[in-house]
Structure formats: C-alpha cells, structure tokens
Protein backbone atom coordinates (compact mmCIF):
# COMPACT_ATOMS: atom_id res chain seq x y z
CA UNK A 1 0.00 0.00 0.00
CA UNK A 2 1.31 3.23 -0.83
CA UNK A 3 1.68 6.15 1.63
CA UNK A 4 -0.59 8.92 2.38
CA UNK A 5 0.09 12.50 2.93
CA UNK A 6 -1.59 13.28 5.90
CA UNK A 7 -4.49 16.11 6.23
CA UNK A 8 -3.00 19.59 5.89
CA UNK A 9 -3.70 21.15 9.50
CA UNK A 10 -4.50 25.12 10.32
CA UNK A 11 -0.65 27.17 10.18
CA UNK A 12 0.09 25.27 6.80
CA UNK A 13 0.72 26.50 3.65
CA UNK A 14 -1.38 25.71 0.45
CA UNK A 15 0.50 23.81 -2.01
CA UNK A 16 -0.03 25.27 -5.52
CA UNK A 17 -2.60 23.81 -7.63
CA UNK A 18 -4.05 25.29 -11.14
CA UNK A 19 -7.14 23.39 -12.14
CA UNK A 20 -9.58 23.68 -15.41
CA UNK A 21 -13.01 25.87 -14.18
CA UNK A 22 -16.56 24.12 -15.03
CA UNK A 23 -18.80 26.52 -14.64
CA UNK A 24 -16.84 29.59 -16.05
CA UNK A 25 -13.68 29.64 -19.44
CA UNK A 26 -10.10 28.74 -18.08
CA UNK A 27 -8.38 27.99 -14.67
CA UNK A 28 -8.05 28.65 -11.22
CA UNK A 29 -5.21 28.65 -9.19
CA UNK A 30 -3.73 29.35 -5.98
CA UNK A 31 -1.37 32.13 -7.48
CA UNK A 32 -4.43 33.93 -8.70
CA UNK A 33 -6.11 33.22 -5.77
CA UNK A 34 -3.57 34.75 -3.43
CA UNK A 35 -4.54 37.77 -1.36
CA UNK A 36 -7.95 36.73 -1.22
CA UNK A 37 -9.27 34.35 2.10
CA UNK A 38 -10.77 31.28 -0.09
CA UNK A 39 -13.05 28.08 1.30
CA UNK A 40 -12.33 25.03 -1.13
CA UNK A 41 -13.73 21.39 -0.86
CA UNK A 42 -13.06 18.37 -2.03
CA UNK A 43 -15.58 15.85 -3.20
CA UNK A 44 -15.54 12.62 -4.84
CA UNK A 45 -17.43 12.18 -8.23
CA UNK A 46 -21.21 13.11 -9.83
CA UNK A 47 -21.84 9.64 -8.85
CA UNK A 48 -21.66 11.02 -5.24
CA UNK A 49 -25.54 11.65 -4.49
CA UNK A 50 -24.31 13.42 -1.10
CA UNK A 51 -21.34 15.31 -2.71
CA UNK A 52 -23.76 17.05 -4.91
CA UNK A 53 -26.00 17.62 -1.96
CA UNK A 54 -23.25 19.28 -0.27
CA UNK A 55 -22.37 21.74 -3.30
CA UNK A 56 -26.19 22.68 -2.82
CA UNK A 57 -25.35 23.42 0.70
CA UNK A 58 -22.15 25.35 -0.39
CA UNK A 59 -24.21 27.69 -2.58
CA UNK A 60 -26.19 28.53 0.48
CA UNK A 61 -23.80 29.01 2.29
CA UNK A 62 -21.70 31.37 -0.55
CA UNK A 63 -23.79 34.68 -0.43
CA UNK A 64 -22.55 34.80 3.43
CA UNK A 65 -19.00 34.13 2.55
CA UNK A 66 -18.97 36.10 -0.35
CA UNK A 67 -20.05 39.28 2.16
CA UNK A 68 -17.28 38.45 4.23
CA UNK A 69 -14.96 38.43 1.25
CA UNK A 70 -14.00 35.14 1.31
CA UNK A 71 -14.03 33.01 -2.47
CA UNK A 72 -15.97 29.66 -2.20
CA UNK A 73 -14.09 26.50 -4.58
CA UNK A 74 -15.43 23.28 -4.93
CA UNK A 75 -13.24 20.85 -6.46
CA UNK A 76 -15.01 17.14 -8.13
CA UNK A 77 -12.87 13.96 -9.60
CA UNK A 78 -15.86 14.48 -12.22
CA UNK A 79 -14.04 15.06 -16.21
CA UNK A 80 -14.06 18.51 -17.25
CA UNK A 81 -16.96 18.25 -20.08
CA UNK A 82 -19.12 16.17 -17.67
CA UNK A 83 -19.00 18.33 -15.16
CA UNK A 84 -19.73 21.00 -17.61
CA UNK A 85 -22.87 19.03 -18.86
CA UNK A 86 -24.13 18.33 -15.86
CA UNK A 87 -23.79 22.20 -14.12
CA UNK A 88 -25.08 23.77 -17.51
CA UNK A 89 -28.44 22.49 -16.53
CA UNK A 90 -28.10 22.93 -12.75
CA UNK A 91 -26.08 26.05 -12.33
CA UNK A 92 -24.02 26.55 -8.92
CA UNK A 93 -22.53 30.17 -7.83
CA UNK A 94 -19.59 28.51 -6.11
CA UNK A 95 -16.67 28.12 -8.35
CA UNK A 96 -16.39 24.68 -9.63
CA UNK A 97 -13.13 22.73 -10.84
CA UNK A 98 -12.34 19.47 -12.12
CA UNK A 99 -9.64 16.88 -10.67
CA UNK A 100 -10.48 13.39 -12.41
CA UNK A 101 -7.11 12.42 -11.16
CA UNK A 102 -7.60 13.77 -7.46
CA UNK A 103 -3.97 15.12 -7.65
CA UNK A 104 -5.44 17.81 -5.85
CA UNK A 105 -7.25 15.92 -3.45
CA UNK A 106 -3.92 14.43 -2.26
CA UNK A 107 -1.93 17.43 -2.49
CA UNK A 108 -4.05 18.73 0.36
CA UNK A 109 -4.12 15.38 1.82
CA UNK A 110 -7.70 14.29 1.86
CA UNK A 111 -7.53 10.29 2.59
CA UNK A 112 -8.83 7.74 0.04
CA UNK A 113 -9.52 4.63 1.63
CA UNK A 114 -7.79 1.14 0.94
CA UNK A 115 -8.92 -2.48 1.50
CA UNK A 116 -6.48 -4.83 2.92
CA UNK A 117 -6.36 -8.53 1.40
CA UNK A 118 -8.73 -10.55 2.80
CA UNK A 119 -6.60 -12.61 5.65
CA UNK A 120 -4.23 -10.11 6.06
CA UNK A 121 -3.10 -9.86 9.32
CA UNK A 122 -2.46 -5.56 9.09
CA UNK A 123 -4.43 -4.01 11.93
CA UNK A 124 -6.84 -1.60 9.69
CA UNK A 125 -6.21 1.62 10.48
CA UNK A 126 -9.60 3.67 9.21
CA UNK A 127 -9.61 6.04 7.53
CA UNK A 128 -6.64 4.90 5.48
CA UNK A 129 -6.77 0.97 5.75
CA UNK A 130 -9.83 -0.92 6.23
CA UNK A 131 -11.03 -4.35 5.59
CA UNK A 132 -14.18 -4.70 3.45
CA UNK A 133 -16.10 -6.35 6.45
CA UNK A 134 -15.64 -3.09 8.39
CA UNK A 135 -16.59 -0.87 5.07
CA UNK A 136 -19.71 -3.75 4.64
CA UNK A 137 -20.83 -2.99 8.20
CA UNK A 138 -21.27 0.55 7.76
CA UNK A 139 -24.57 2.12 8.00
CA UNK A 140 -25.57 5.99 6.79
CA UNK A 141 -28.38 7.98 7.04
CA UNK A 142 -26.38 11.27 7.11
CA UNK A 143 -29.36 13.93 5.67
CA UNK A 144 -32.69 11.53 6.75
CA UNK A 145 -33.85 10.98 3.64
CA UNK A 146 -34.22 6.94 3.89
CA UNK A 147 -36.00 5.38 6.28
CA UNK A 148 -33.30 3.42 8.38
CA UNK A 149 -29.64 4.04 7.78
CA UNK A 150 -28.30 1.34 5.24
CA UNK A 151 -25.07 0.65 3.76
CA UNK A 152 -23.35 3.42 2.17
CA UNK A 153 -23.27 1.88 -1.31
CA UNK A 154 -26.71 0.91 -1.20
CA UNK A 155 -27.47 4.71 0.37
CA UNK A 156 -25.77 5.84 -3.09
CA UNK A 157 -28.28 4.18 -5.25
CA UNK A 158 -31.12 4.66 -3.54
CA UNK A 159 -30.59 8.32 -3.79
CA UNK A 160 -29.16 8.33 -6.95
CA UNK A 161 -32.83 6.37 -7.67
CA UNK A 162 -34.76 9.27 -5.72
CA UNK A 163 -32.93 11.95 -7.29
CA UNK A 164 -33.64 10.04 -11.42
CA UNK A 165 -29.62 10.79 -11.58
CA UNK A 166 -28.50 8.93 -14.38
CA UNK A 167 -24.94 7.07 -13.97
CA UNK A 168 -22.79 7.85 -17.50
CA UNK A 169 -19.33 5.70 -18.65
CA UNK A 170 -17.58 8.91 -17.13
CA UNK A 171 -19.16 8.73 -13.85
CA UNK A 172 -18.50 4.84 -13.90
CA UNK A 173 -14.99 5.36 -14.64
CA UNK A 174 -14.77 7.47 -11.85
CA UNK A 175 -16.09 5.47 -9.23
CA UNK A 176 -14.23 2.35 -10.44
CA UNK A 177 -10.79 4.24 -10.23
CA UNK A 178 -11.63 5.83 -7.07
CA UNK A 179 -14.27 3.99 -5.08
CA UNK A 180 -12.54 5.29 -1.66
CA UNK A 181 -11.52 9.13 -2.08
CA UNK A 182 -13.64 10.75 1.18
CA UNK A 183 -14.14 14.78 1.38
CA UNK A 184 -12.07 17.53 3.19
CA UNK A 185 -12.72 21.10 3.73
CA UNK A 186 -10.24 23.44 3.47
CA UNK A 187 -10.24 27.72 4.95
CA UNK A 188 -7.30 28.83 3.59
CA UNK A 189 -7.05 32.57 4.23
CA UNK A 190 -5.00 35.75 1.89
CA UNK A 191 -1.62 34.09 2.56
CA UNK A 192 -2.26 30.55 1.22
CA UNK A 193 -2.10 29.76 5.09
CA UNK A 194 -4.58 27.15 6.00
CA UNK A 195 -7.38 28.37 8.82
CA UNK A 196 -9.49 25.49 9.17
CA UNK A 197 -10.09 22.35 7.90
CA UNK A 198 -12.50 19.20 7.94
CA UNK A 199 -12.00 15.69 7.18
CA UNK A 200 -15.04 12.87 6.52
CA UNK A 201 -15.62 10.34 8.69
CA UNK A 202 -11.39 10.82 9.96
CA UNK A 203 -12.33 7.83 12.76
CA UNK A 204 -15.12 5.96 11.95
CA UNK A 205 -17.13 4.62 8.71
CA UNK A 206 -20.42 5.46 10.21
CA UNK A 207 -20.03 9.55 9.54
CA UNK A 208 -19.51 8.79 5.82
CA UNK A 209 -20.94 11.66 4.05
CA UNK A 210 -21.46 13.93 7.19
CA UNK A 211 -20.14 17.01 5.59
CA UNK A 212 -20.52 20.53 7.03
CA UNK A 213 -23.64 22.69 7.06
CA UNK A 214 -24.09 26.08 5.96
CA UNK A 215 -24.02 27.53 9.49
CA UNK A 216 -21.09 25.63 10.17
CA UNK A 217 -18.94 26.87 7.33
CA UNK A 218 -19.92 30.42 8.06
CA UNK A 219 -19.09 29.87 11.71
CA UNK A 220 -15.50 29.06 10.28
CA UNK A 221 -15.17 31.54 7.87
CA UNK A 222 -16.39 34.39 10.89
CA UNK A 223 -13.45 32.91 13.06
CA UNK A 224 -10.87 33.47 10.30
CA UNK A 225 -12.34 36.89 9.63
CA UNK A 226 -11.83 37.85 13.01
C-alpha cells in the first residue's frame, strides 16, 4: 500500500494547484487566488448523491461568505466536459473545478480509503486501511432521507434512484478508479495559510458523508475573519 500524505492542518501552507473551471472559461489557481481568504472542498465524483447535496449546501452558504470576502471553490474527480454538462443544466454560484485524477485531493491530503487482502493480518487503520467487512458494516443515514440508515453503497443508489440521476461511462470510470476518495474542507485565508479544515468520517465509517452545514462553514469563515 502506498503512503498517504496526511491532512494539511490550520498554520500550513497551500500547495499550488491550477485546475480547469466548469462553470466559467479557463483555470483557477492558488497564485491567482492569493490575497484573497478562499473556502475550497473536495468531493468525490457526480456519482456522489451526497457530494452534490453538499455543493447545494455550499451555494447557500456562498452569499454569506462572499459578504465576508471570502471566495468559495469546490473541487469534483468528475471530467471537465461532464462536469460542464451536468452544471449547464443545474447552475451553482460557487466556483467549480475538475480533478479526475484527485492530484489535488492528495496534495491537500484528503484520505482515500484502501482495502487490505482478505486474511491479512495488518491491523486496519480507518480512515486509510480498512477491511471490506468493516466498510460492509457501515450504516448511513447522514441527511434523513431513507427510512433506516443502510449501507453506504446501497445509500448511493437509492438516492441516486430518488434523485432520477442517471450514472454515465464517465461517472463509472470514476467510481471504479476511485471507489474510496472521502471529502475535506479546506479555509485557507489571503496568505495561502490554511485556517481550518475538515475531514469525513477521519475515525469511523459510520459519519460517511457527514459534511458541514451552511451555518457551520460560516461559523469558520467568521473565526478566520476575526
């Protein structure tokens, strides 16, 4: 198994990044960016029913931290003309980029999971190693919307189901090569100097897909503003 950078942590710097914008021509990237306070989160695919709940929530949120200056970024492991396709029709204000490869994801060191071999006698170390019983035994229910809280890839297609989203070859491409990237949140303020930050589920496969709400990113943004 290869190593993981660990979670960048509040007094560390950004690490450069210049990524392709899907809701607006060109790129976006941390040199343009600097001198302006910017929230940016990471998210896994389309295919994520809860990762495009959560860019809902981020739009809520945005009017807020736009007032208090601050740029809102979401970054998806979605292809660049996908994404495009898919926002055209459901427009977002936040400020969308594309990372099929997640090279940004690890840059900032949000964890993707991995399986050890079955028998493998590794202790699992979640959020980084895991067996598949563990990941099996899982049950979500993070916004309420099913009745009892059910396996997180059964929670996917039941809302995917609910919400008549439509899985393409891209999205399946996606989720094949990355089944396990989770989500981070990253304040990072006019320095490139990171405020705050927010890891899914760091310690336990049960808060899969417990992101933050709009109150609680403004909260964050008000501390850094201070």
């Amino acid at each position: 198994m290869t190593e993981q950078r660990r979670p960048l942590q509040p007094g560390e710097a950004s690490p450069a990044f210049t990524l392709p914008a899907a809701n607006r021509e060109g790129t976006v990237s941390l040199a343009e960016l600097r001198g302006r306070p910017f929230l940016i989160g990471f998210y896994r695919g389309l295919h994520c029913p809860f990762c495009r709940r959560q860019l809902v929530q981020l739009a809520a949120a945005q009017p807020a931290l736009q007032a208090a200056g601050i740029e809102t970024l979401a970054v998806i492991n979605t292809p660049l003309e996908r994404a495009r396709m898919y926002f055209r029709h459901r427009p977002t204000p936040v400020m969308l980029l594309s990372d099929p490869d997640c090279l940004t994801h690890r840059a900032f060191g949000v964890p993707r999971g991995e399986f050890l071999p079955e028998g493998s006698s590794e202790t699992p170390q979640w959020p980084y190693k895991a067996t598949m019983d563990m990941f099996m035994a899982a049950r979500i229910n993070p916004t309420g919307e099913m009745p009892v809280p059910v396996q997180p890839m059964e929670a996917n297609t039941v809302l995917n189901a609910k919400d008549g989203f439509q899985m393409e070859q891209a999205d399946e491409a996606i989720l094949a090569t990355h089944p396990t990237q989770l989500v981070g949140h990253f304040l990072v303020d006019a320095d490139g100097v990171v405020r705050w930050a927010q890891i899914e589920a760091p310690d336990d496969p049960n808060k899969l897909c417990i992101f933050p709400t709009p109150a609680q990113l403004i909260a964050a943004a008000s501390g850094l503003a201070r």
